[in-house]
C-alpha atoms as a PDB file:
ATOM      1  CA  UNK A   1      68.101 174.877 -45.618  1.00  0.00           C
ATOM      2  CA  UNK A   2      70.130 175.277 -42.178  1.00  0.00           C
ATOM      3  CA  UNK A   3      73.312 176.515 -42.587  1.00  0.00           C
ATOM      4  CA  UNK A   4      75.855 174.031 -40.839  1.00  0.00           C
ATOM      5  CA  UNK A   5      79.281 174.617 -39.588  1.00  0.00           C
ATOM      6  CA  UNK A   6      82.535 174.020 -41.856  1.00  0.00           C
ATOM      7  CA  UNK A   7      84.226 170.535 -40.392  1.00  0.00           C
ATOM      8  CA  UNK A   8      87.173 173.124 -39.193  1.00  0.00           C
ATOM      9  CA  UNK A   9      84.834 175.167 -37.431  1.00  0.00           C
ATOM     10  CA  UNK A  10      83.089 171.611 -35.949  1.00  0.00           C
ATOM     11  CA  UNK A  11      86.570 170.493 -35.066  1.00  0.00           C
ATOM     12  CA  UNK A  12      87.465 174.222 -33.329  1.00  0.00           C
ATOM     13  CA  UNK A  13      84.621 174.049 -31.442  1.00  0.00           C
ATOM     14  CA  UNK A  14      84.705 170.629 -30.586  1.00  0.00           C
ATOM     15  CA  UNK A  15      88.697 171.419 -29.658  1.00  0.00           C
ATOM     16  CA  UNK A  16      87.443 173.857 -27.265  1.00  0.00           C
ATOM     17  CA  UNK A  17      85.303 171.937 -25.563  1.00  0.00           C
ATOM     18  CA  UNK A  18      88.029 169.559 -24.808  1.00  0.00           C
ATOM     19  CA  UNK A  19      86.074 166.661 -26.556  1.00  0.00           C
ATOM     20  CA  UNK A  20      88.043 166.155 -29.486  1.00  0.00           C
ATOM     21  CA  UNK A  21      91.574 166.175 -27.814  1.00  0.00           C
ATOM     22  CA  UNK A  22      90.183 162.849 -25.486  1.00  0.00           C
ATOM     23  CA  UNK A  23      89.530 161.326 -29.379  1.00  0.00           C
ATOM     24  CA  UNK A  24      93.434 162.553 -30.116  1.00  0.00           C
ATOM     25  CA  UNK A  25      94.963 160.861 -27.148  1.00  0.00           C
ATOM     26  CA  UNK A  26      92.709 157.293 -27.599  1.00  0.00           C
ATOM     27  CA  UNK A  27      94.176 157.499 -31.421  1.00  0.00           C
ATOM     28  CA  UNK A  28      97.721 157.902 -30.421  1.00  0.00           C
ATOM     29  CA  UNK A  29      96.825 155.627 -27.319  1.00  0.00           C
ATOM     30  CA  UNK A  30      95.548 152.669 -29.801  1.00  0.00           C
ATOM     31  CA  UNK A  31      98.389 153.366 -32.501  1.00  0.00           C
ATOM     32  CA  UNK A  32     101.414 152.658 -29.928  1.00  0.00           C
ATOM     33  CA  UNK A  33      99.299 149.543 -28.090  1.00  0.00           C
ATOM     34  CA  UNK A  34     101.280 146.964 -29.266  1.00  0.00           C
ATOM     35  CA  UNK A  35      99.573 144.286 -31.115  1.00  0.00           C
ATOM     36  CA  UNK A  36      99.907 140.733 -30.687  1.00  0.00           C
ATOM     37  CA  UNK A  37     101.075 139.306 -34.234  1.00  0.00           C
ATOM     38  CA  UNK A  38      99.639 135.746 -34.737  1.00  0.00           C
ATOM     39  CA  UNK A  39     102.692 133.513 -35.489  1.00  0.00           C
ATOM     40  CA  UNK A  40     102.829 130.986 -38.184  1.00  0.00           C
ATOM     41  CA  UNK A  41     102.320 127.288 -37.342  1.00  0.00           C
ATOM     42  CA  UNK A  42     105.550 125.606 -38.347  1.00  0.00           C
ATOM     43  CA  UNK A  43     103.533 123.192 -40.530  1.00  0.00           C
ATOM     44  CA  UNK A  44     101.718 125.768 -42.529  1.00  0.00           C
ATOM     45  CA  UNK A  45     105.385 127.513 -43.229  1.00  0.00           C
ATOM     46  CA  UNK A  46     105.989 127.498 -47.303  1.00  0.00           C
ATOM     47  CA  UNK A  47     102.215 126.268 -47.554  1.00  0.00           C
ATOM     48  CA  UNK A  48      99.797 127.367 -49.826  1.00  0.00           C
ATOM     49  CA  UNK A  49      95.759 127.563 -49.221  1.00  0.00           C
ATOM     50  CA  UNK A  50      93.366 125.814 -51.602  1.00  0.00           C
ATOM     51  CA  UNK A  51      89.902 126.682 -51.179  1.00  0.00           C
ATOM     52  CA  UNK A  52      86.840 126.668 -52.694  1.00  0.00           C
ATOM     53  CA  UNK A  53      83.286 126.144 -52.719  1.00  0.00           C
ATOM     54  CA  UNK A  54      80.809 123.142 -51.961  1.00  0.00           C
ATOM     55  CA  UNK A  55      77.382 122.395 -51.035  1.00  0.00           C
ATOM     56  CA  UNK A  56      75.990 122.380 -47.489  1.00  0.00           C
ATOM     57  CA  UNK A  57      75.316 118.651 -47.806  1.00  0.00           C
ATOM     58  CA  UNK A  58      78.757 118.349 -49.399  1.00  0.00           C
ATOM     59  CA  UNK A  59      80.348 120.357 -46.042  1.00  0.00           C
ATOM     60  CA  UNK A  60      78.080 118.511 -43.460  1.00  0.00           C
ATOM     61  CA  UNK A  61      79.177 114.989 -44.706  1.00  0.00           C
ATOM     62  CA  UNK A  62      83.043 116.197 -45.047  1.00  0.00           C
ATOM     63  CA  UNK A  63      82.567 117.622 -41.167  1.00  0.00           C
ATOM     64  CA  UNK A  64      81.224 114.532 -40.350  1.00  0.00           C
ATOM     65  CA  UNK A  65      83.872 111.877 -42.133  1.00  0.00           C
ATOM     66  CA  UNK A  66      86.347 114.064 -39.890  1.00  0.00           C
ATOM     67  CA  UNK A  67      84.517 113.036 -36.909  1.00  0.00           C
ATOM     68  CA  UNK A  68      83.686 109.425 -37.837  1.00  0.00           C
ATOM     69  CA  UNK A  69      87.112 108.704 -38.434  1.00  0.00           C
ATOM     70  CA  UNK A  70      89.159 111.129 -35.586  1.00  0.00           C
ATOM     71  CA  UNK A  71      90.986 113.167 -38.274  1.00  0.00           C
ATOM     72  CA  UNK A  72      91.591 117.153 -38.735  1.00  0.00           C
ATOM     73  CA  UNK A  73      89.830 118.579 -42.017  1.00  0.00           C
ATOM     74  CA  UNK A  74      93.257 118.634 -43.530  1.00  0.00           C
ATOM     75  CA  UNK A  75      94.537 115.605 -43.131  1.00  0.00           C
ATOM     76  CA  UNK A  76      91.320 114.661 -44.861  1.00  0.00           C
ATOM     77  CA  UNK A  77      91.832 116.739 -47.875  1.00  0.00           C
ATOM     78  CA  UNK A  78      95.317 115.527 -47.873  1.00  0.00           C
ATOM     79  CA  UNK A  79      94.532 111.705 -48.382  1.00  0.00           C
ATOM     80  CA  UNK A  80      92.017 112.876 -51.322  1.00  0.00           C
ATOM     81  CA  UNK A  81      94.671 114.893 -52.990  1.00  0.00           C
ATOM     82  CA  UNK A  82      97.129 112.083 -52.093  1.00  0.00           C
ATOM     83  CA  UNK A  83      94.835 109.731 -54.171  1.00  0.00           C
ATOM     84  CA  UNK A  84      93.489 112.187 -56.900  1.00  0.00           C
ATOM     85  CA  UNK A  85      97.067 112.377 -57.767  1.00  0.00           C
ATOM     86  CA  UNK A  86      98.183 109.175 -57.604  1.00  0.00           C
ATOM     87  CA  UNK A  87      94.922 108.253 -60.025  1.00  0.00           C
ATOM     88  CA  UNK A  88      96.089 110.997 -62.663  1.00  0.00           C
ATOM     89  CA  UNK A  89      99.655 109.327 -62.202  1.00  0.00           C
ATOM     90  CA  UNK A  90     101.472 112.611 -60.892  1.00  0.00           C
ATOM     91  CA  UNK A  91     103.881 112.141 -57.828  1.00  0.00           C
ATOM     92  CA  UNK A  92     102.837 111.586 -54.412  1.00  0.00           C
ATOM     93  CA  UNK A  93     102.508 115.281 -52.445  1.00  0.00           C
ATOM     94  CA  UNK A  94     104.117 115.487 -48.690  1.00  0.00           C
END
């Protein structure tokens, strides 16, 4: 068994070879790049995701009712939760 270097004695060496403080100064380098936060729709503010599963033939035909009839996937899902409530007599959604 070959005896290997403690991670201190890896990082020492490592420290003077000038290798590992390049690494330091792309860590501090990456932690004060400022990061562009992706802001909120105004229609998706107070808005809750629903989401689950369906079949690939059950996706395809959904993708293509969007196209067929020029609306988004959610306005879609809307009109069937718009009418699944309505038939269960609970109050129209906005």
């Amino acid at each position: 068994m070959r005896n290997r270097p403690s991670v201190a004695e890896a990082v020492r060496r490592k420290m003077e070879d000038g290798v590992a403080s390049s690494m330091v100064s792309r860590v501090d380098d990456a932690m004060t790049t400022p990061v562009a936060i992706p802001k909120t729709a105004s229609t998706r503010i107070a808005k809750k995701f629903i989401t689950f599963p369906v079949s690939a033939e059950a996706k395809r035909q959904f993708d293509m009712l969007a196209v067929e009839t020029g609306m988004r996937r959610e306005e879609l899902m809307r009109e069937a939760l718009q009418d699944l409530f309505l038939k269960r007599g609970k109050p129209p959604i906005t």
